[in-house]
C-alpha atoms as a PDB file:
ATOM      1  CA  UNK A   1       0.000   0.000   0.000  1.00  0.00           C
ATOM      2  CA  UNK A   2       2.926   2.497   0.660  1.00  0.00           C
ATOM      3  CA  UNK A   3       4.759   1.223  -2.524  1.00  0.00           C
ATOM      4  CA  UNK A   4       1.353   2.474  -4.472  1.00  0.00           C
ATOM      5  CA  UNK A   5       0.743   5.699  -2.530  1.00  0.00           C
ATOM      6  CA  UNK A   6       4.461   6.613  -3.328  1.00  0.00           C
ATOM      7  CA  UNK A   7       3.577   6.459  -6.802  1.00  0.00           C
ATOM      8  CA  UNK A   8       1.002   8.624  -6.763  1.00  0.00           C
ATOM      9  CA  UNK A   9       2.786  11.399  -4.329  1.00  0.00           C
ATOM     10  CA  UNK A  10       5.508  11.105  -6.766  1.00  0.00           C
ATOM     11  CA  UNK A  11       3.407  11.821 -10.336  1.00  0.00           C
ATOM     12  CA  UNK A  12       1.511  14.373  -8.508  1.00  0.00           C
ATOM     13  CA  UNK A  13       4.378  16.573  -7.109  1.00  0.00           C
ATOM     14  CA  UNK A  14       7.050  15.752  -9.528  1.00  0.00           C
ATOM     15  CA  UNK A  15       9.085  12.827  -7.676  1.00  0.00           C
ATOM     16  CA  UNK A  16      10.111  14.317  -4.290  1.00  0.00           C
ATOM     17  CA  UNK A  17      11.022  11.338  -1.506  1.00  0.00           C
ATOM     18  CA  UNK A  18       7.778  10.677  -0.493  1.00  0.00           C
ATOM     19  CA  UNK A  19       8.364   7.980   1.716  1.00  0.00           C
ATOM     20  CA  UNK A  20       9.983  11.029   4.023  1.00  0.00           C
ATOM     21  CA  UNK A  21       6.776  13.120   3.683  1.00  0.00           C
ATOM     22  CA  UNK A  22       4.630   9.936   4.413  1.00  0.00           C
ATOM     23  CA  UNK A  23       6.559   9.140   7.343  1.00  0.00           C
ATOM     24  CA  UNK A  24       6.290  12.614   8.767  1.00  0.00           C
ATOM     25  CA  UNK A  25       2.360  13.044   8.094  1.00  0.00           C
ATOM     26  CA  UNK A  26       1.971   9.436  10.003  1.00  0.00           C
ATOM     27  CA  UNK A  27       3.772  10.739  12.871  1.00  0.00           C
ATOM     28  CA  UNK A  28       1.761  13.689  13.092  1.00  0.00           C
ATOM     29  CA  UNK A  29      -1.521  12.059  12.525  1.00  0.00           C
ATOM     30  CA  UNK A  30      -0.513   9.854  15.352  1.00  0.00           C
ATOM     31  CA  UNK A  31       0.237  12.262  17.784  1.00  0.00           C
ATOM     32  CA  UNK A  32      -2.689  14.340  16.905  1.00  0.00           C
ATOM     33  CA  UNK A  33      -4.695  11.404  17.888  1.00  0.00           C
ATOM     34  CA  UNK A  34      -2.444  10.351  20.843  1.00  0.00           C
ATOM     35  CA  UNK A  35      -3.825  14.030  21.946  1.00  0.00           C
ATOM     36  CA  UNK A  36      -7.170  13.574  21.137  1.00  0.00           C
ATOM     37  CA  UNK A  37      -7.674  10.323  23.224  1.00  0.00           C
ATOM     38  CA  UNK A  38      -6.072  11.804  26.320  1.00  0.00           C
ATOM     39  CA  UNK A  39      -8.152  15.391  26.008  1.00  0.00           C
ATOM     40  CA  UNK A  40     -11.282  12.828  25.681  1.00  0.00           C
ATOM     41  CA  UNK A  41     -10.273  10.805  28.795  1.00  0.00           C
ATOM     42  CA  UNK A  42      -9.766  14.000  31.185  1.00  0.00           C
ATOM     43  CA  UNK A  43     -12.966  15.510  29.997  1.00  0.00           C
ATOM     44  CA  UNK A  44     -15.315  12.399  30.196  1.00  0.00           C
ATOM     45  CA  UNK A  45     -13.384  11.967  34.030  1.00  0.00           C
ATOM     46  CA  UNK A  46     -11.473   8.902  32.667  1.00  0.00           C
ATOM     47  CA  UNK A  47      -7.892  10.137  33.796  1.00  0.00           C
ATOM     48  CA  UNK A  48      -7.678  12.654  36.769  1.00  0.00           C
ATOM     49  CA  UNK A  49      -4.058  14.824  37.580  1.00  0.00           C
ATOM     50  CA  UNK A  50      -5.363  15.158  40.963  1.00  0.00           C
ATOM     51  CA  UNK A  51      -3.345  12.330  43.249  1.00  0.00           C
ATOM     52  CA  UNK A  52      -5.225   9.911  45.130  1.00  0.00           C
ATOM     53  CA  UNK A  53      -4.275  11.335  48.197  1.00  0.00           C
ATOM     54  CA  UNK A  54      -6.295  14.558  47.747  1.00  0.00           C
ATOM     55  CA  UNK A  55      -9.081  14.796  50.036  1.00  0.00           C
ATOM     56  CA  UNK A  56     -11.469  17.709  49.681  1.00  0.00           C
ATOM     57  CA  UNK A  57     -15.067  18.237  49.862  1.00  0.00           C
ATOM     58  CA  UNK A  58     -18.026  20.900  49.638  1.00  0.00           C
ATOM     59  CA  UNK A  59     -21.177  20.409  49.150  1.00  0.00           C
ATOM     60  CA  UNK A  60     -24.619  22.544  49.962  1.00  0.00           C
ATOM     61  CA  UNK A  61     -27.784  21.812  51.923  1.00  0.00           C
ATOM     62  CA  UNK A  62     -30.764  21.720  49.164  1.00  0.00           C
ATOM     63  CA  UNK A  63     -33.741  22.836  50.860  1.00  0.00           C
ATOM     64  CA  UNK A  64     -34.362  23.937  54.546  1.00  0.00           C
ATOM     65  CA  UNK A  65     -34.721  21.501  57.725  1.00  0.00           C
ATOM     66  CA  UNK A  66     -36.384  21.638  60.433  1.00  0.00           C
ATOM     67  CA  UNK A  67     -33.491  19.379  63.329  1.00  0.00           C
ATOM     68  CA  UNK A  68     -34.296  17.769  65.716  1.00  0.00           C
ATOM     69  CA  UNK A  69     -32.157  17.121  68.720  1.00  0.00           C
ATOM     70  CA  UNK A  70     -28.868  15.825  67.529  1.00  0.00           C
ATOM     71  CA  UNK A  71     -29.907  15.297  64.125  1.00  0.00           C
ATOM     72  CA  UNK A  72     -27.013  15.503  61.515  1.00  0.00           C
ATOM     73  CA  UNK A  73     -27.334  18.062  58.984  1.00  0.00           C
ATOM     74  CA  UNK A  74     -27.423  16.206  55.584  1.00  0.00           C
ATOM     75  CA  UNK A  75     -25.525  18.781  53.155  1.00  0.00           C
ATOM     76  CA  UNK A  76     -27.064  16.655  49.921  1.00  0.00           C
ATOM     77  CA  UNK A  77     -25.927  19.185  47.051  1.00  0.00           C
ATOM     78  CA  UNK A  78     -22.091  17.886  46.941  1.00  0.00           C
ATOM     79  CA  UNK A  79     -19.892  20.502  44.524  1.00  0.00           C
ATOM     80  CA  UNK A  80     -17.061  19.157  45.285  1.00  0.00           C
ATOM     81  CA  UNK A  81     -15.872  15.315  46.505  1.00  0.00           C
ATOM     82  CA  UNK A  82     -12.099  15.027  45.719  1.00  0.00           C
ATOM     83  CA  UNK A  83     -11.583  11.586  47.079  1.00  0.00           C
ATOM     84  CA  UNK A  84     -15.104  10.421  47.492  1.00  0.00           C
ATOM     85  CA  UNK A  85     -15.084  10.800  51.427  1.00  0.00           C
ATOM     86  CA  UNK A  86     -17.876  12.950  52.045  1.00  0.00           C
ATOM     87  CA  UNK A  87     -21.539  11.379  51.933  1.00  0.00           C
ATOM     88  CA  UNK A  88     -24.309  12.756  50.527  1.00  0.00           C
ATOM     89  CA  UNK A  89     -26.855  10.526  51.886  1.00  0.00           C
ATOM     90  CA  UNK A  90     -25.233  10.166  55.357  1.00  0.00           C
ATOM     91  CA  UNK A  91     -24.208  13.746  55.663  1.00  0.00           C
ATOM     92  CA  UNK A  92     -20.721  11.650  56.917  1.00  0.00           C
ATOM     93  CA  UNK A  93     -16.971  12.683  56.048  1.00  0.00           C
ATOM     94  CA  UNK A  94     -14.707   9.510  56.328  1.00  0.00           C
ATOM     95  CA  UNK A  95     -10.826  10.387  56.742  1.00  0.00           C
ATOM     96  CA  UNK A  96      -9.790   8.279  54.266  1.00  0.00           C
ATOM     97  CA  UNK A  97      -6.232   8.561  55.689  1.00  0.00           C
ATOM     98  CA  UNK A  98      -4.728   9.302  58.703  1.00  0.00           C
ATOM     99  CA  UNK A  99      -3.673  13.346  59.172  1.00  0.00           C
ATOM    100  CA  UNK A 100      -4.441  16.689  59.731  1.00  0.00           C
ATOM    101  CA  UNK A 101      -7.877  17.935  58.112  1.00  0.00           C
ATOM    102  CA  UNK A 102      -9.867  21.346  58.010  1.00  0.00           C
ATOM    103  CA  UNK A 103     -13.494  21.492  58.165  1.00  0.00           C
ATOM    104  CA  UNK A 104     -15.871  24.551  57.956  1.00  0.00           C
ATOM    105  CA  UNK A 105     -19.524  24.916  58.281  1.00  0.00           C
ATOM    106  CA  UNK A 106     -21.218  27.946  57.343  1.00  0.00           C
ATOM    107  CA  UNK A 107     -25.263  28.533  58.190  1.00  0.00           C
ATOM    108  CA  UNK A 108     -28.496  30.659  58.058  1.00  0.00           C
ATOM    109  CA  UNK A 109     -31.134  30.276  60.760  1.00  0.00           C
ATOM    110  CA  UNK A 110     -34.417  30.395  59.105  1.00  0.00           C
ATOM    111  CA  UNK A 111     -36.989  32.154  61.663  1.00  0.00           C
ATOM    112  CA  UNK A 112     -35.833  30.978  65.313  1.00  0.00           C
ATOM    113  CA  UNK A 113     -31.847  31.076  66.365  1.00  0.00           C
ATOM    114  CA  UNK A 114     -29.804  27.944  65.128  1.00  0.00           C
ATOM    115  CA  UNK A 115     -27.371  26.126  67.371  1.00  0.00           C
ATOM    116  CA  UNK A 116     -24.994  23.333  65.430  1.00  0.00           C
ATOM    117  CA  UNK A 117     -22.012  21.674  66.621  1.00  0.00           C
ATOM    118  CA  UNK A 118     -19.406  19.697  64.612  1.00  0.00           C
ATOM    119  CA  UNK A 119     -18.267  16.095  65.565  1.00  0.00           C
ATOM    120  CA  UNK A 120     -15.826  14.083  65.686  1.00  0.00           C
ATOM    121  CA  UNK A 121     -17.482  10.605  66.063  1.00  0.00           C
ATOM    122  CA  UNK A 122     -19.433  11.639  69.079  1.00  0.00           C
ATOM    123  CA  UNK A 123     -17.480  14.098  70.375  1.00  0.00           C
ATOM    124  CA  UNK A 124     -17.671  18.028  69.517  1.00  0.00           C
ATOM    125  CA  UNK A 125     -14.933  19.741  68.061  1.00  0.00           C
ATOM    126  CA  UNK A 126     -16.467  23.265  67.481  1.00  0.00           C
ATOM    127  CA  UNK A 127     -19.945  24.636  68.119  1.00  0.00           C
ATOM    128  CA  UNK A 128     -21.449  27.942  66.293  1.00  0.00           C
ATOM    129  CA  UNK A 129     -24.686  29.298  66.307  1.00  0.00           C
ATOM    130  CA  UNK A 130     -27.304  32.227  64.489  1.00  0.00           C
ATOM    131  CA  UNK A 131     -29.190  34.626  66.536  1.00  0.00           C
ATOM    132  CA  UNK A 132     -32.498  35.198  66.328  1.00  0.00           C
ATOM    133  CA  UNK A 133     -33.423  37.976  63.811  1.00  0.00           C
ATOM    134  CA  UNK A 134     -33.805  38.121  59.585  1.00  0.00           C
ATOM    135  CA  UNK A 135     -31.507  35.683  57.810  1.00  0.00           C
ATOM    136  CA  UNK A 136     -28.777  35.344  60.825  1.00  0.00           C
ATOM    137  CA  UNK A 137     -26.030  33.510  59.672  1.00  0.00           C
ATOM    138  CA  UNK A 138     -23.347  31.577  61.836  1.00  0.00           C
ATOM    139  CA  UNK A 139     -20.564  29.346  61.175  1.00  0.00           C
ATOM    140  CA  UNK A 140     -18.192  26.806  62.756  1.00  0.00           C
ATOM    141  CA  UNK A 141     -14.111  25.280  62.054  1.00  0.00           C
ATOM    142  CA  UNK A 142     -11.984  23.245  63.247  1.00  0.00           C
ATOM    143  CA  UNK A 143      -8.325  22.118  62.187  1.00  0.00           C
ATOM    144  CA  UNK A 144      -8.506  18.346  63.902  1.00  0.00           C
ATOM    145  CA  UNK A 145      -6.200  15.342  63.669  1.00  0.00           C
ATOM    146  CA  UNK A 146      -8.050  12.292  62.145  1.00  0.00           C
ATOM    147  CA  UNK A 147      -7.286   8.685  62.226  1.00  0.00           C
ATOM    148  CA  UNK A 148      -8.246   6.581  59.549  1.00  0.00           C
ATOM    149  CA  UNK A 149     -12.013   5.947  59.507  1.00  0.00           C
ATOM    150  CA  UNK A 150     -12.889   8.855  61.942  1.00  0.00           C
ATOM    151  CA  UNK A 151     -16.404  10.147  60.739  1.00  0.00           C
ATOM    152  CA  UNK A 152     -17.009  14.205  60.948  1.00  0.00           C
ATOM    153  CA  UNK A 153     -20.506  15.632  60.858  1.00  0.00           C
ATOM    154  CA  UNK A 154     -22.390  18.588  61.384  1.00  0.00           C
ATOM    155  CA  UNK A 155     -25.502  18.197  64.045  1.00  0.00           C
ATOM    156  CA  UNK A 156     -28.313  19.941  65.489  1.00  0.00           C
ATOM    157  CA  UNK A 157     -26.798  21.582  69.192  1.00  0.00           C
ATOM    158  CA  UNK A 158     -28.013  18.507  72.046  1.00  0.00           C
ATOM    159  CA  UNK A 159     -31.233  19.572  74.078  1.00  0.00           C
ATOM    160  CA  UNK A 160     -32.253  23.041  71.417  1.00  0.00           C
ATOM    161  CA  UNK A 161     -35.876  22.281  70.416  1.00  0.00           C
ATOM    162  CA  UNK A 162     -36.692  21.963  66.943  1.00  0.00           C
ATOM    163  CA  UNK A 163     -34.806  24.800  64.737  1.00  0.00           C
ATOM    164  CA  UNK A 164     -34.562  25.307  61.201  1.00  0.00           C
ATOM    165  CA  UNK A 165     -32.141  25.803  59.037  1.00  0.00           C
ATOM    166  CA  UNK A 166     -32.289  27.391  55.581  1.00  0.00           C
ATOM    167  CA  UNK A 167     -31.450  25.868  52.282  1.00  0.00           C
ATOM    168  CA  UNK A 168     -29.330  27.115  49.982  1.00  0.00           C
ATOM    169  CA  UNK A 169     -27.508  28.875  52.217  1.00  0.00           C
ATOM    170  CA  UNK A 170     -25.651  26.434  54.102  1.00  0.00           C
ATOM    171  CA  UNK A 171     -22.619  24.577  53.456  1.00  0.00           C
ATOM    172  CA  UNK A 172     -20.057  22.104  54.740  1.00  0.00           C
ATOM    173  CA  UNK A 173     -16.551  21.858  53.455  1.00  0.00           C
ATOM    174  CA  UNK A 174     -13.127  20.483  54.367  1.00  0.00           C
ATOM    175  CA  UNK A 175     -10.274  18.813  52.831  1.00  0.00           C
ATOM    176  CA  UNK A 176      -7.036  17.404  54.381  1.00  0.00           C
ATOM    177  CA  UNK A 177      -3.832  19.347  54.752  1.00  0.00           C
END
């Protein structure tokens, strides 16, 4: 097949080495695809630059709650999930890893004051609150030490009576350091 396409690249344009020129379009075509497949891999998700141990999360409550006490604060609208820790469903982080991590929460009371703490399994590791007024916000961080398997979670403040807090205002984010 190259012996015939020769032929006719040489009684078109007048006998110049067209093996050469053959040889340099393949390569070309071939790294023009070579490009092609690895643009289509990053933008369909296939391939990711970011190293597995990345950890990062945000995500966004949907619509507004009324907690009870000790209820966990499911943040269901995730934006960001580098390292799939963070549960939508659960409203659960899972340190992946052991090391240090940063969490924030930030918040807006809808009608009463709000009162959330964060958690470390069971065991608060910052508490914040909104007072009692038109769209009070509040908000809540921590820079904590996590073992392996240690679940953070945002809750509804032990012994408050039934508060609300407002959708699409609120979010919960943190990512390891």
């Amino acid at each position: 097949m190259l012996f015939i396409t020769c032929i006719l690249f040489e009684s078109v344009y007048g006998g110049q080495d067209c093996s050469r020129t053959i040889g340099k379009a393949k390569a070309a075509l071939s790294e023009a695809i070579n490009t092609l497949q690895i643009t289509k891999k990053e933008f369909l998700g296939e391939s990711s630059s970011i190293p597995s141990s990345k950890v990062a999360f945000h995500a966004r409550l949907a619509n507004s709650i009324t907690l009870g006490s000790t209820q966990t604060v499911i943040f269901d609208h995730v934006i960001t999930n580098i390292g799939k820790a963070y549960n939508q469903h659960t409203g659960h982080f899972t340190a992946p890893s052991n090391g240090i991590y940063f969490f924030a929460c930030t918040f807006l009371q809808y009608g009463v004051r709000l009162h959330l703490q964060m958690v470390q399994n069971s065991s608060e590791i910052s508490k914040g609150h909104a007072q009692r007024g038109a769209a009070a916000s509040g908000s809540m961080s921590a820079v904590i030490y996590l073992n392996k398997g240690d679940v953070v979670k945002v809750r509804h403040y032990p012994g408050q009576g039934s508060q609300t807090i407002h959708g699409d205002w609120s979010y919960f984010m943190g990512y390891i350091l």
